[in-house]
C-alpha atoms as a PDB file:
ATOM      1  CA  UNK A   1      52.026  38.424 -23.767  1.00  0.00           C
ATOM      2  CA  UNK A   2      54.397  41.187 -23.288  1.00  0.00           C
ATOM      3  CA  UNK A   3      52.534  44.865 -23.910  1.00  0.00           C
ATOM      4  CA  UNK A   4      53.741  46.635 -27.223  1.00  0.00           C
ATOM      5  CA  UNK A   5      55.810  49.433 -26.036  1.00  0.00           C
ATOM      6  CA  UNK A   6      55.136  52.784 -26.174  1.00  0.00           C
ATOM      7  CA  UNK A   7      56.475  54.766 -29.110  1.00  0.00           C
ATOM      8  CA  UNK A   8      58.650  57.846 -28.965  1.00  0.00           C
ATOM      9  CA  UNK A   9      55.372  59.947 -29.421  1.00  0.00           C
ATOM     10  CA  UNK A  10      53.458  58.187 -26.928  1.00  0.00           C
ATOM     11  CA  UNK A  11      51.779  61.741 -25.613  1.00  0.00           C
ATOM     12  CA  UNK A  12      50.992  62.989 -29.053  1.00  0.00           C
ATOM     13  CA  UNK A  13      47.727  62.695 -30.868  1.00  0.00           C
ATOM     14  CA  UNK A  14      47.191  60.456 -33.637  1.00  0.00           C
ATOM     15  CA  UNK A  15      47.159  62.233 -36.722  1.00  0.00           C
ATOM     16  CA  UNK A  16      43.238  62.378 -38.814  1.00  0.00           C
ATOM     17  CA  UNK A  17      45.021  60.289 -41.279  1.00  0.00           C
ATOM     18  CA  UNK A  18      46.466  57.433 -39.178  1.00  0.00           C
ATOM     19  CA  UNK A  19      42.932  57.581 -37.417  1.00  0.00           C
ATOM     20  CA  UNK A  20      40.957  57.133 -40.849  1.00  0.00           C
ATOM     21  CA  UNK A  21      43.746  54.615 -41.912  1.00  0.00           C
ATOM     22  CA  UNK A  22      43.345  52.611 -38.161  1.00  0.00           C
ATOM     23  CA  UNK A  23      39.291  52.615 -39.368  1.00  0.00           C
ATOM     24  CA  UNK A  24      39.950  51.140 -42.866  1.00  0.00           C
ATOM     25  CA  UNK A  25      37.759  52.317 -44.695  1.00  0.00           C
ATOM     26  CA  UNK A  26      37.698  49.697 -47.903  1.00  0.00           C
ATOM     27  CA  UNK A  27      36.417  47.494 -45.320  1.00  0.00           C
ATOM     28  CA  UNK A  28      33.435  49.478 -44.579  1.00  0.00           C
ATOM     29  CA  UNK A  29      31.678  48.306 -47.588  1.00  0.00           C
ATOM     30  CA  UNK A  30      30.126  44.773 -46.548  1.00  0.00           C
ATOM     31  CA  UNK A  31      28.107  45.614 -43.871  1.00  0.00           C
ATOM     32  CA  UNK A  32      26.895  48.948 -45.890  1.00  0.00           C
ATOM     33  CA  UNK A  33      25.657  46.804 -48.647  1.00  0.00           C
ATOM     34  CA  UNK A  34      24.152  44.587 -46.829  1.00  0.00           C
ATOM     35  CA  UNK A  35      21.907  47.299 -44.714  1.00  0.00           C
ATOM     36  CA  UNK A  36      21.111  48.745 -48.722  1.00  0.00           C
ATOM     37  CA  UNK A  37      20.489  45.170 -49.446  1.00  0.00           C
ATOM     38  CA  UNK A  38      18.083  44.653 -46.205  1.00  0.00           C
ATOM     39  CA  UNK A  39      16.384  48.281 -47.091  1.00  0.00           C
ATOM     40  CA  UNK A  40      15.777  47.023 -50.485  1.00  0.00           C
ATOM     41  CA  UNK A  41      14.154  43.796 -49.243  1.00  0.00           C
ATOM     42  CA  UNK A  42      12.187  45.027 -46.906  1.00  0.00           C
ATOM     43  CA  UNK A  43       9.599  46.000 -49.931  1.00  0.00           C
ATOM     44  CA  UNK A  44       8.435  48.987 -47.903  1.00  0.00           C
ATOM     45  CA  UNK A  45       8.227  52.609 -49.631  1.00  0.00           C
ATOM     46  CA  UNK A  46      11.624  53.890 -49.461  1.00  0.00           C
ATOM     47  CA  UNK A  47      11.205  57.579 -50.947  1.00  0.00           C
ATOM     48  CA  UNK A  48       9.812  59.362 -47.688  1.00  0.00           C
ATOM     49  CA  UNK A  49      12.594  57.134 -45.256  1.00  0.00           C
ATOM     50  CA  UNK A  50      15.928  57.835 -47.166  1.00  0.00           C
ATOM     51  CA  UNK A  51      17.461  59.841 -44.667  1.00  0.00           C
ATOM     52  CA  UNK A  52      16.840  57.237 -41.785  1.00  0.00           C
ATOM     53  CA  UNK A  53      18.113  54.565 -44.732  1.00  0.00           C
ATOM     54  CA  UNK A  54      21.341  56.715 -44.971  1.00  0.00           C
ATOM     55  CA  UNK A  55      21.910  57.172 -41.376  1.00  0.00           C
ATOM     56  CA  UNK A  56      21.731  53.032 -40.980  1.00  0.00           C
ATOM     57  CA  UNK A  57      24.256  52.504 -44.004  1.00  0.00           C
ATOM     58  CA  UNK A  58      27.091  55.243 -41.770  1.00  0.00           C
ATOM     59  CA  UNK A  59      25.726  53.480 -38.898  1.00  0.00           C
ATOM     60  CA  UNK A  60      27.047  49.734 -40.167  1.00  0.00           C
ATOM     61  CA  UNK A  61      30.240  50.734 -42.153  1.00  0.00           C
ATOM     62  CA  UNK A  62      31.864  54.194 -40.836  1.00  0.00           C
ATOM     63  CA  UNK A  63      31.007  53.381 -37.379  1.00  0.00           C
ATOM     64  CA  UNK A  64      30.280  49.900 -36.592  1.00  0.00           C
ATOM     65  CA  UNK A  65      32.747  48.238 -38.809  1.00  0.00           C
ATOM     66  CA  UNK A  66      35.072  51.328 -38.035  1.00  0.00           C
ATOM     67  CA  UNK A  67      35.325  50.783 -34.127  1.00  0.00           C
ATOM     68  CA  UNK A  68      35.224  46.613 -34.845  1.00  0.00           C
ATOM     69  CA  UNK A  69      38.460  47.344 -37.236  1.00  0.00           C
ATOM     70  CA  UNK A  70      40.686  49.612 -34.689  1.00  0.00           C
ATOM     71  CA  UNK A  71      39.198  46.882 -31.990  1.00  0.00           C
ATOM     72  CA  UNK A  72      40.816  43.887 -34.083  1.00  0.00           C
ATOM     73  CA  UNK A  73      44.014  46.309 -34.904  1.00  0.00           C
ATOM     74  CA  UNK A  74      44.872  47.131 -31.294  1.00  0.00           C
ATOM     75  CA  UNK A  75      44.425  43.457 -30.095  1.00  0.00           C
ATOM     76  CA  UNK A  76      46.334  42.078 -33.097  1.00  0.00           C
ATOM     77  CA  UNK A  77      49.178  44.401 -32.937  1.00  0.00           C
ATOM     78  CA  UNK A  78      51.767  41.813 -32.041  1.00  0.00           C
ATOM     79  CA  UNK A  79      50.656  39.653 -35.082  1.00  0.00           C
ATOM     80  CA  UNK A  80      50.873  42.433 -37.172  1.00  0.00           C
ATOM     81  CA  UNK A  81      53.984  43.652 -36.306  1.00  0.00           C
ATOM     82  CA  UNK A  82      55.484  40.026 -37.790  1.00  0.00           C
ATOM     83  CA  UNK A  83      52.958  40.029 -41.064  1.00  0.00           C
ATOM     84  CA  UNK A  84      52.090  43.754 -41.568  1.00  0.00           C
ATOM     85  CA  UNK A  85      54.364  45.611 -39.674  1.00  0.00           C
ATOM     86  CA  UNK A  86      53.717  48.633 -41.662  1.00  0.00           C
ATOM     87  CA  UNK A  87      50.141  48.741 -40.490  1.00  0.00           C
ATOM     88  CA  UNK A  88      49.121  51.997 -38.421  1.00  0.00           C
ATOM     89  CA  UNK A  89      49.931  50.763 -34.883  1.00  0.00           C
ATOM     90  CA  UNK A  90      52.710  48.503 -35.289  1.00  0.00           C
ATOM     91  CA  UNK A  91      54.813  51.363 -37.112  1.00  0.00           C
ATOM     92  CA  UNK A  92      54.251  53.665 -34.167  1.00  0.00           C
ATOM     93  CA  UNK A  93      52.333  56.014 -36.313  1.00  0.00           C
ATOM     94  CA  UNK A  94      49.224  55.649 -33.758  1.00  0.00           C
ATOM     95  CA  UNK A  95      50.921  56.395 -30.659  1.00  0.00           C
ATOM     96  CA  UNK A  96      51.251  54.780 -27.549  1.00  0.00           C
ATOM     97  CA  UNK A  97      47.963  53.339 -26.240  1.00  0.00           C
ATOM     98  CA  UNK A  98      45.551  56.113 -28.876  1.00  0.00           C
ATOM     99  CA  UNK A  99      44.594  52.439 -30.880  1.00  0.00           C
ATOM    100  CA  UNK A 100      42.311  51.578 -27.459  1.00  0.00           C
ATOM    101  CA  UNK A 101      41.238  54.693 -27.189  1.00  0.00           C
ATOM    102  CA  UNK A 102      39.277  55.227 -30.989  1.00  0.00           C
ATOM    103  CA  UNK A 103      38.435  51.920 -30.640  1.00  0.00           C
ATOM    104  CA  UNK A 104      36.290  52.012 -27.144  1.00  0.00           C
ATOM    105  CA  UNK A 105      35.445  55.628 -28.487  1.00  0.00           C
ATOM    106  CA  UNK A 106      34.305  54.621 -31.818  1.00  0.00           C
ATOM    107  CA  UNK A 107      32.550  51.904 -30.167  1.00  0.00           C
ATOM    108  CA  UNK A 108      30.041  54.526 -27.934  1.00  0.00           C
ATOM    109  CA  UNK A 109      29.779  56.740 -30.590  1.00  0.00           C
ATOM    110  CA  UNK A 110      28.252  54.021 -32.686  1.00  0.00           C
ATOM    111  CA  UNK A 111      26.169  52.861 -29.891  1.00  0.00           C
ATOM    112  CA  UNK A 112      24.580  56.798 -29.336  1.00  0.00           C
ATOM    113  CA  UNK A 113      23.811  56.910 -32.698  1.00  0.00           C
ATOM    114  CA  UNK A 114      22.195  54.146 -32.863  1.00  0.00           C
ATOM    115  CA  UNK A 115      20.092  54.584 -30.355  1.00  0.00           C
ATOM    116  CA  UNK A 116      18.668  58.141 -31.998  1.00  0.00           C
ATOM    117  CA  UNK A 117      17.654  55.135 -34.597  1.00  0.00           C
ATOM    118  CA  UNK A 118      15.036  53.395 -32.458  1.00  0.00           C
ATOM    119  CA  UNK A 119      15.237  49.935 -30.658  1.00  0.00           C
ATOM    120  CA  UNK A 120      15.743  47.547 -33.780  1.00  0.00           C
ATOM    121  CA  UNK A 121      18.889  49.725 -34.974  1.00  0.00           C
ATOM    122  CA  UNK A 122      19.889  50.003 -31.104  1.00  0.00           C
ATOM    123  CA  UNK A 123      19.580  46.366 -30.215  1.00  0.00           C
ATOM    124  CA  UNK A 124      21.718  45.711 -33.613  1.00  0.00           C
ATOM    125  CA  UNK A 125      24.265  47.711 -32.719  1.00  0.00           C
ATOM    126  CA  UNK A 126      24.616  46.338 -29.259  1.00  0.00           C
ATOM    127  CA  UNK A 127      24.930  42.775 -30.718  1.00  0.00           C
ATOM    128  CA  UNK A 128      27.362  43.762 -33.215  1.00  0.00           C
ATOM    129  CA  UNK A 129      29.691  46.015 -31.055  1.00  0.00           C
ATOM    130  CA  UNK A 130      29.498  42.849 -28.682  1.00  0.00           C
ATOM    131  CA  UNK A 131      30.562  40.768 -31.031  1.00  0.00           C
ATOM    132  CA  UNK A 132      33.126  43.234 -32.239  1.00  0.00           C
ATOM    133  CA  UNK A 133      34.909  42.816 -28.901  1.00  0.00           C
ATOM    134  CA  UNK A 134      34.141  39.432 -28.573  1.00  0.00           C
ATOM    135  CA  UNK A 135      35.477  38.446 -31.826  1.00  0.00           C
ATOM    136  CA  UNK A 136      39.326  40.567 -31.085  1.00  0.00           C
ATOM    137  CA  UNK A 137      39.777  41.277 -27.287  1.00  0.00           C
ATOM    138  CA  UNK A 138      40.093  38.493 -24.435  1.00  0.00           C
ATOM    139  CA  UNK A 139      38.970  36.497 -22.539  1.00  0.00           C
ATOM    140  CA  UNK A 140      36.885  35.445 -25.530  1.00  0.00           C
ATOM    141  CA  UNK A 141      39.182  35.974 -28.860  1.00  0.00           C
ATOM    142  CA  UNK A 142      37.067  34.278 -31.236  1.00  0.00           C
ATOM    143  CA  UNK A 143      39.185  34.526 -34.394  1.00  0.00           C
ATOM    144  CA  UNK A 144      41.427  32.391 -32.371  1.00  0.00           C
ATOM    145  CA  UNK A 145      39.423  29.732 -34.049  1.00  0.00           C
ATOM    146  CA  UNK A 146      38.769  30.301 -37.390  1.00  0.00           C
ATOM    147  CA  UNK A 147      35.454  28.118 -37.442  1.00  0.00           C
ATOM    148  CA  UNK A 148      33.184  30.038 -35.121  1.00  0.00           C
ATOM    149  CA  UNK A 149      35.381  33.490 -35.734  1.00  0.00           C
ATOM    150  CA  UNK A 150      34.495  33.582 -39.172  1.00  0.00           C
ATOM    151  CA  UNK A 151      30.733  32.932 -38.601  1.00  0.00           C
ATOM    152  CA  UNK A 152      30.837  35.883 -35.739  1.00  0.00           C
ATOM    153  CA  UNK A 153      32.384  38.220 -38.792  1.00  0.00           C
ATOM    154  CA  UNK A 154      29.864  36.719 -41.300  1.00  0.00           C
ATOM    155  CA  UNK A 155      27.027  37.024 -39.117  1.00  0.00           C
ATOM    156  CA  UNK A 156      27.484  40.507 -38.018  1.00  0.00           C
ATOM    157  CA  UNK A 157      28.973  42.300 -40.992  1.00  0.00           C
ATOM    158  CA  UNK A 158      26.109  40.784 -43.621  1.00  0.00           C
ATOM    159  CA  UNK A 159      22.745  39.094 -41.931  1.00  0.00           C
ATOM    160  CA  UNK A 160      22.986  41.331 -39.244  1.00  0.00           C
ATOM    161  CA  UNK A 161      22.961  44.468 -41.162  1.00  0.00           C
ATOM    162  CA  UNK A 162      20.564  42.940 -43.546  1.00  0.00           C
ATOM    163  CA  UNK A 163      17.967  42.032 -41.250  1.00  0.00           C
ATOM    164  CA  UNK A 164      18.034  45.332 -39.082  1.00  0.00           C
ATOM    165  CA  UNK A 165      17.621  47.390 -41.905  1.00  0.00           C
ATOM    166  CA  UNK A 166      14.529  45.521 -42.947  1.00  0.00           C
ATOM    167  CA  UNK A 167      13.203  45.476 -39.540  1.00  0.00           C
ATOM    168  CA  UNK A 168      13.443  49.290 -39.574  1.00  0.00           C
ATOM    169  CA  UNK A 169      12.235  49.932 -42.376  1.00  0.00           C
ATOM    170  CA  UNK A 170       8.673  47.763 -41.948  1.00  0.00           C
ATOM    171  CA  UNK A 171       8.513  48.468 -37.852  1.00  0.00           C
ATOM    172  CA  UNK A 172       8.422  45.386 -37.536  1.00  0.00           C
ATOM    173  CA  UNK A 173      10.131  41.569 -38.281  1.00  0.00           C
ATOM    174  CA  UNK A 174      10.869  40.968 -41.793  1.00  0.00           C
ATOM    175  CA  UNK A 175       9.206  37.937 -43.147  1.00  0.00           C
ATOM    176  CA  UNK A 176      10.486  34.589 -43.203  1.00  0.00           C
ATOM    177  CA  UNK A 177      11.832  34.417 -46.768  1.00  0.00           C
ATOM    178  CA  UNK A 178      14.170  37.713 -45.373  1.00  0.00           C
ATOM    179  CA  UNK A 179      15.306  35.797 -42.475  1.00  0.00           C
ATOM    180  CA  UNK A 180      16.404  32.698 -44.956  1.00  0.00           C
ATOM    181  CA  UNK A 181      17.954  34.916 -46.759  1.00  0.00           C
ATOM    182  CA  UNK A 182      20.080  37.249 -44.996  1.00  0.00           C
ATOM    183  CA  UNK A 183      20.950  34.064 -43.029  1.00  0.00           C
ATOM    184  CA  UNK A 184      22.564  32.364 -45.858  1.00  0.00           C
ATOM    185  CA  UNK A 185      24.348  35.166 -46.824  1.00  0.00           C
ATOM    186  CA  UNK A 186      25.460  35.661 -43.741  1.00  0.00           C
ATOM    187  CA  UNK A 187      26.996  31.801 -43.392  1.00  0.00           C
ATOM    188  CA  UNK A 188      28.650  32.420 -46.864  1.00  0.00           C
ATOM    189  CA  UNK A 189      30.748  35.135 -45.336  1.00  0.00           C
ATOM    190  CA  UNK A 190      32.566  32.087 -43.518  1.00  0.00           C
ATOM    191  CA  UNK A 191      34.077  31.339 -46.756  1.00  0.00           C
ATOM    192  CA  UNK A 192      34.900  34.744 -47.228  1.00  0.00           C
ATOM    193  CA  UNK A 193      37.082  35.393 -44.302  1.00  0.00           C
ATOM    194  CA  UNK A 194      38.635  31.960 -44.818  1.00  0.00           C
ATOM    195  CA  UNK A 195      40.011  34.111 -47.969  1.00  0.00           C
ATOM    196  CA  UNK A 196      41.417  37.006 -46.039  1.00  0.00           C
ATOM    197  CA  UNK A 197      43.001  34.861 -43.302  1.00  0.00           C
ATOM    198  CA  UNK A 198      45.646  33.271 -46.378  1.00  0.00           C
ATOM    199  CA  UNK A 199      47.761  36.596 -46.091  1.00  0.00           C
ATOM    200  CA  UNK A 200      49.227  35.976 -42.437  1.00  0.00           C
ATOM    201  CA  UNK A 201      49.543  32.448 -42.310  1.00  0.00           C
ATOM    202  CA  UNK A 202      53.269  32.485 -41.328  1.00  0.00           C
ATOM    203  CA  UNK A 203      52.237  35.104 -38.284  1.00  0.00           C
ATOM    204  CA  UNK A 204      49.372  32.632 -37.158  1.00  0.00           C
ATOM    205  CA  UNK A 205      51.511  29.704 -36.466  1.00  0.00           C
ATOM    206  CA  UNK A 206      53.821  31.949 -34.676  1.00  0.00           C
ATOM    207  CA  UNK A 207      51.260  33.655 -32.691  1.00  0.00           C
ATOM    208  CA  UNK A 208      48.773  30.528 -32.168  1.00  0.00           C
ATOM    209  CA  UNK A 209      45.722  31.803 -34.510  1.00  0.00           C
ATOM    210  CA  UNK A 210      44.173  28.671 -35.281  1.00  0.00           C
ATOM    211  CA  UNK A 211      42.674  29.974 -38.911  1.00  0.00           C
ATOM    212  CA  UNK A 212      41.593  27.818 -41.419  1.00  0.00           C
ATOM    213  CA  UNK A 213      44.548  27.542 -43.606  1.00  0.00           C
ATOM    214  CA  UNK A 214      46.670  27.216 -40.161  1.00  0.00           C
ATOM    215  CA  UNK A 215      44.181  24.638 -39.559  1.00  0.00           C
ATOM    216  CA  UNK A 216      43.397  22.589 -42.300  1.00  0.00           C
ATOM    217  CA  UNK A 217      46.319  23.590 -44.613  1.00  0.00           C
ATOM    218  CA  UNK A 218      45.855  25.936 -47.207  1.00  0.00           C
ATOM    219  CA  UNK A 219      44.008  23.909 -49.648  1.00  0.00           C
ATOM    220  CA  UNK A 220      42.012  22.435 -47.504  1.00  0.00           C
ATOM    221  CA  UNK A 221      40.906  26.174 -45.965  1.00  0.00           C
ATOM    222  CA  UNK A 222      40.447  26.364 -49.873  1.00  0.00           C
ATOM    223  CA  UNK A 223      37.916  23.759 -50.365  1.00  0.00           C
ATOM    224  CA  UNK A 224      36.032  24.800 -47.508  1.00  0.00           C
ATOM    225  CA  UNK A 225      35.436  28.370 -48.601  1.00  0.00           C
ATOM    226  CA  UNK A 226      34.539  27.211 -52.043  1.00  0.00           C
ATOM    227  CA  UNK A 227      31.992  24.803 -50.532  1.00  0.00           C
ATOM    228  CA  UNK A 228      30.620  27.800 -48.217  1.00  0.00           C
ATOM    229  CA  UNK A 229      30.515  30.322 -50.838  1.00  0.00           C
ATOM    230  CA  UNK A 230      29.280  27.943 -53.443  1.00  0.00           C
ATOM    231  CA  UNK A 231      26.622  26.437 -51.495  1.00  0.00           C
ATOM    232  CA  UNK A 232      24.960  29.209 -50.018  1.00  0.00           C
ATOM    233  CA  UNK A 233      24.397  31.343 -53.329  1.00  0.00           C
ATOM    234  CA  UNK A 234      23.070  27.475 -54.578  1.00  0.00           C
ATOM    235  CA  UNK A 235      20.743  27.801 -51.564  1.00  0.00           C
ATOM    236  CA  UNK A 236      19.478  31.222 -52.420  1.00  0.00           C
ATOM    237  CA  UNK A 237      18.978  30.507 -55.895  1.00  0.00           C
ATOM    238  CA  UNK A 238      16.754  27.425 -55.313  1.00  0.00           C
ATOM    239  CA  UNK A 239      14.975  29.008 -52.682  1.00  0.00           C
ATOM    240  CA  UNK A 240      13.766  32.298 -54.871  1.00  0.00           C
ATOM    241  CA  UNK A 241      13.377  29.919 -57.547  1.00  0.00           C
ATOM    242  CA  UNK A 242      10.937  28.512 -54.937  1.00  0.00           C
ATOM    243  CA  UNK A 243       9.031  31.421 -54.167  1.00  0.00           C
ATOM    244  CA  UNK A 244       8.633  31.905 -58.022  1.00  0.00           C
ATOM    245  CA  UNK A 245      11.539  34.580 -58.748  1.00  0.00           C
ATOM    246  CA  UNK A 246      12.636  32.596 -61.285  1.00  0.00           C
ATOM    247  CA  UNK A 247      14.430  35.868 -63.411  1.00  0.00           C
ATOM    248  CA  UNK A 248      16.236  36.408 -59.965  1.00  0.00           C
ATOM    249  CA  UNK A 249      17.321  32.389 -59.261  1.00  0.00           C
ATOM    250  CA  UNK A 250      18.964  32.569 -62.649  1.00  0.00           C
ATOM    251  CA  UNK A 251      20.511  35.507 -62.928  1.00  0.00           C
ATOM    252  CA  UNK A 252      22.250  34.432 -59.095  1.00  0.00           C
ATOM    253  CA  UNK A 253      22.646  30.747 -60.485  1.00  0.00           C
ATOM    254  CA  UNK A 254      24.702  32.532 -63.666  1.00  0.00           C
ATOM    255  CA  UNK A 255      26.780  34.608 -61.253  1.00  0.00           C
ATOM    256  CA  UNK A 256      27.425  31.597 -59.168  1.00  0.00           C
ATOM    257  CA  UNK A 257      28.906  29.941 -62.435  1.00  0.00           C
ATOM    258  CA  UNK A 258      31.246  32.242 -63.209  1.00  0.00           C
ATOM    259  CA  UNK A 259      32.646  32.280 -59.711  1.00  0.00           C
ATOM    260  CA  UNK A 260      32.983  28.334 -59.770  1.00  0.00           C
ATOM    261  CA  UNK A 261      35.367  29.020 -63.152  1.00  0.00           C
ATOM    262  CA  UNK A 262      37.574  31.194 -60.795  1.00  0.00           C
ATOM    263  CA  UNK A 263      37.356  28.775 -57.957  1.00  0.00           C
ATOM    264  CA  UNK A 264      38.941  26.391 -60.073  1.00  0.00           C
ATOM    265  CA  UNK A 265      42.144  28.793 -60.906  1.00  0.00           C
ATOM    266  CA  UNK A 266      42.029  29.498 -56.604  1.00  0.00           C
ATOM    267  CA  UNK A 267      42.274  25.908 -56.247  1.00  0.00           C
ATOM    268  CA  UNK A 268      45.222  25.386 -57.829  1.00  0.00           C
ATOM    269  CA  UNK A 269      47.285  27.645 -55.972  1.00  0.00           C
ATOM    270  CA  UNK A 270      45.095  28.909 -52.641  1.00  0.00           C
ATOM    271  CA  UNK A 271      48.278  31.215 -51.883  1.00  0.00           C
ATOM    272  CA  UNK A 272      48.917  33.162 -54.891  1.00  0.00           C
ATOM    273  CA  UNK A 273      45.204  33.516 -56.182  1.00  0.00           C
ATOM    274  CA  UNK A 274      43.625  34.310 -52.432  1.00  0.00           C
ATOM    275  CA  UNK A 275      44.245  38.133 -53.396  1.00  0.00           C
ATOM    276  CA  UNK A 276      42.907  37.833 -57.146  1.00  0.00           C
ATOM    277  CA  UNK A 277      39.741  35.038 -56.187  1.00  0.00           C
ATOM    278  CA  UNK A 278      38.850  37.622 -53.424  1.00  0.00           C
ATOM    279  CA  UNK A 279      38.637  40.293 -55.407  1.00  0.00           C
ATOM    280  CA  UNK A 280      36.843  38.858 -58.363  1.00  0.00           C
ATOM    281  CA  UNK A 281      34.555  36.094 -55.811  1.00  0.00           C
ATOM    282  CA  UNK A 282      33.453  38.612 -53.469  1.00  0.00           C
ATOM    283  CA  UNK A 283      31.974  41.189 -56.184  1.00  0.00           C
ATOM    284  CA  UNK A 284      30.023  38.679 -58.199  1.00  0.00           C
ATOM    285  CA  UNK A 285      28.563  37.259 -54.476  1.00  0.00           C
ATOM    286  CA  UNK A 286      27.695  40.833 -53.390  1.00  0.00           C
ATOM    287  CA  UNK A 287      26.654  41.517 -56.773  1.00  0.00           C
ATOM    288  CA  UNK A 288      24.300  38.377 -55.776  1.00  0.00           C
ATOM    289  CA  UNK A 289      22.847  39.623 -52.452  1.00  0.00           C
ATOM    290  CA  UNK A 290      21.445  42.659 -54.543  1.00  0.00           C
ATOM    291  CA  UNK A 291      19.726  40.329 -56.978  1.00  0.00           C
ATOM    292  CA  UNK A 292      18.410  38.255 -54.085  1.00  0.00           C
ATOM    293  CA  UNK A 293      17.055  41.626 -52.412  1.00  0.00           C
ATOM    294  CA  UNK A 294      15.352  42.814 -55.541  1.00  0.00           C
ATOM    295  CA  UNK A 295      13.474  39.711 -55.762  1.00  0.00           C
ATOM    296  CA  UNK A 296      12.080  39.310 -51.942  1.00  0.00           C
ATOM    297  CA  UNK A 297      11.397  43.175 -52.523  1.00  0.00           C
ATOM    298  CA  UNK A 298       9.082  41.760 -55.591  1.00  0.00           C
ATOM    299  CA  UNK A 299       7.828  39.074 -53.553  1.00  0.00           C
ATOM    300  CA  UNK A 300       6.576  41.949 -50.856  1.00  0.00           C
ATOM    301  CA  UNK A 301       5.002  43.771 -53.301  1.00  0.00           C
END
């Protein structure tokens, strides 16, 4: 693959604002929540450990996410510059090679703060920059493959998160019912990436991105992040109804329905209503997660 070439300003510095837009910042949210949401489950007195709490939540979105978002950016720039051309790097507005450079930069920083954490939040952070890299860069490219490069994404942006955070707050592993949890959620996320992957189908054939819409068509991809979605929120509700957090099954049970009236609209037409089922699909699961946390936080108690 030929090398992008290097832009008129390829000895400048990027400008702050092509830097904060190379981070993306509206995708720092998912692995935030889910560190609140592991914090939260943990059932351990948060008062006295807030600080440390808020440190974890920068930890997973400004600087984890960050670096795994310039990572994905500066190894995707030749599929962006067919789909999103006007993207940061592609437009030559981060100059010639500075899209490596925050990302392997981003990447230590993460990894030094981290390790002012302690060993749970250290060891996280070495798994997820890992598979930050993993997931983008070669030799291994996972999102070439939209099955297991969706689960990498899933995995470390919400049980990853989750599950640290809990593990730092009790000093210890979280208990089983956490684990189940944060797992599920975690799988779930599958469906959700399935979602984001609908926007650059046309630069995925070209460039050889096997995603699940490139794969299986786009209502097939459909189905299948319905299915993942749907049946892991199913999962969590019958498990906390289960454990006897029956207030907490329904209230994720009732957000699950409402999601399953907008899958049906996202069925119809996967390509026009990816945008609009994403949006509305991905709050009310979140929205979920909290619910969920709440109620193992009860169950701690």
């Amino acid at each position: 693959m030929v090398d992008q070439p290097l832009t008129p300003r390829s000895g400048a510095l990027p400008r702050p604002g092509a830097v904060l837009e190379l981070l993306k910042p509206i995708t720092w949210f998912p692995p935030m929540w889910a560190y609140a949401c592991g914090a939260v489950s943990a059932g351990a007195g948060l008062a006295d450990r807030w600080a440390y709490v808020a440190a974890g939540v920068v930890l997973a979105g400004p600087l984890v996410c960050g670096a795994s978002q310039a990572v994905n950016d500066w190894f995707d720039r030749h599929v962006d510059a067919i789909n999103e051309p006007h993207r940061v790097i592609p437009s030559g507005r981060m100059p010639g090679r500075w899209g490596l450079y925050v990302a392997i930069l981003a990447s230590l920083v993460s990894l030094a703060v981290a390790a002012l954490l302690g060993p749970w939040v250290f060891g996280a952070a070495v798994v997820g920059v890992a598979l930050a890299w993993a997931y983008s860069a070669p030799p291994f490219r996972l999102k070439l493959n939209g099955w297991h490069g969706n689960l990498a994404v899933g995995l470390s942006y919400e049980t990853l998160p989750w599950i640290t955070a809990a593990a730092a707050a009790l000093g210890a592993a979280p208990a089983p019912e956490v684990l189940a949890v944060a797992l599920l959620y975690g799988l779930g996320a599958h469906g959700i990436m399935t979602l984001n992957d609908f926007k650059a189908i046309e630069g995925d054939v070209r460039m050889g991105v096997r995603t699940l819409p490139v794969q299986l068509g786009t209502r097939g991809a459909a189905r299948v992040a319905c299915l993942v979605m749907g049946g892991v929120q199913f999962g969590v509700a019958m498990l906390l109804l289960a454990w006897g957090a029956t207030g907490h099954a329904l209230a994720v049970a009732a957000l699950l329905g409402v999601q399953v009236v907008c899958m049906i609209r996202f069925l119809r037409d996967p390509v026009r209503f990816a945008i609009w089922y994403s949006a509305l699909g991905v709050g009310l699961y979140v929205t979920g997660m909290m619910i969920a946390a709440l109620a193992l936080r009860g169950l701690a108690a």
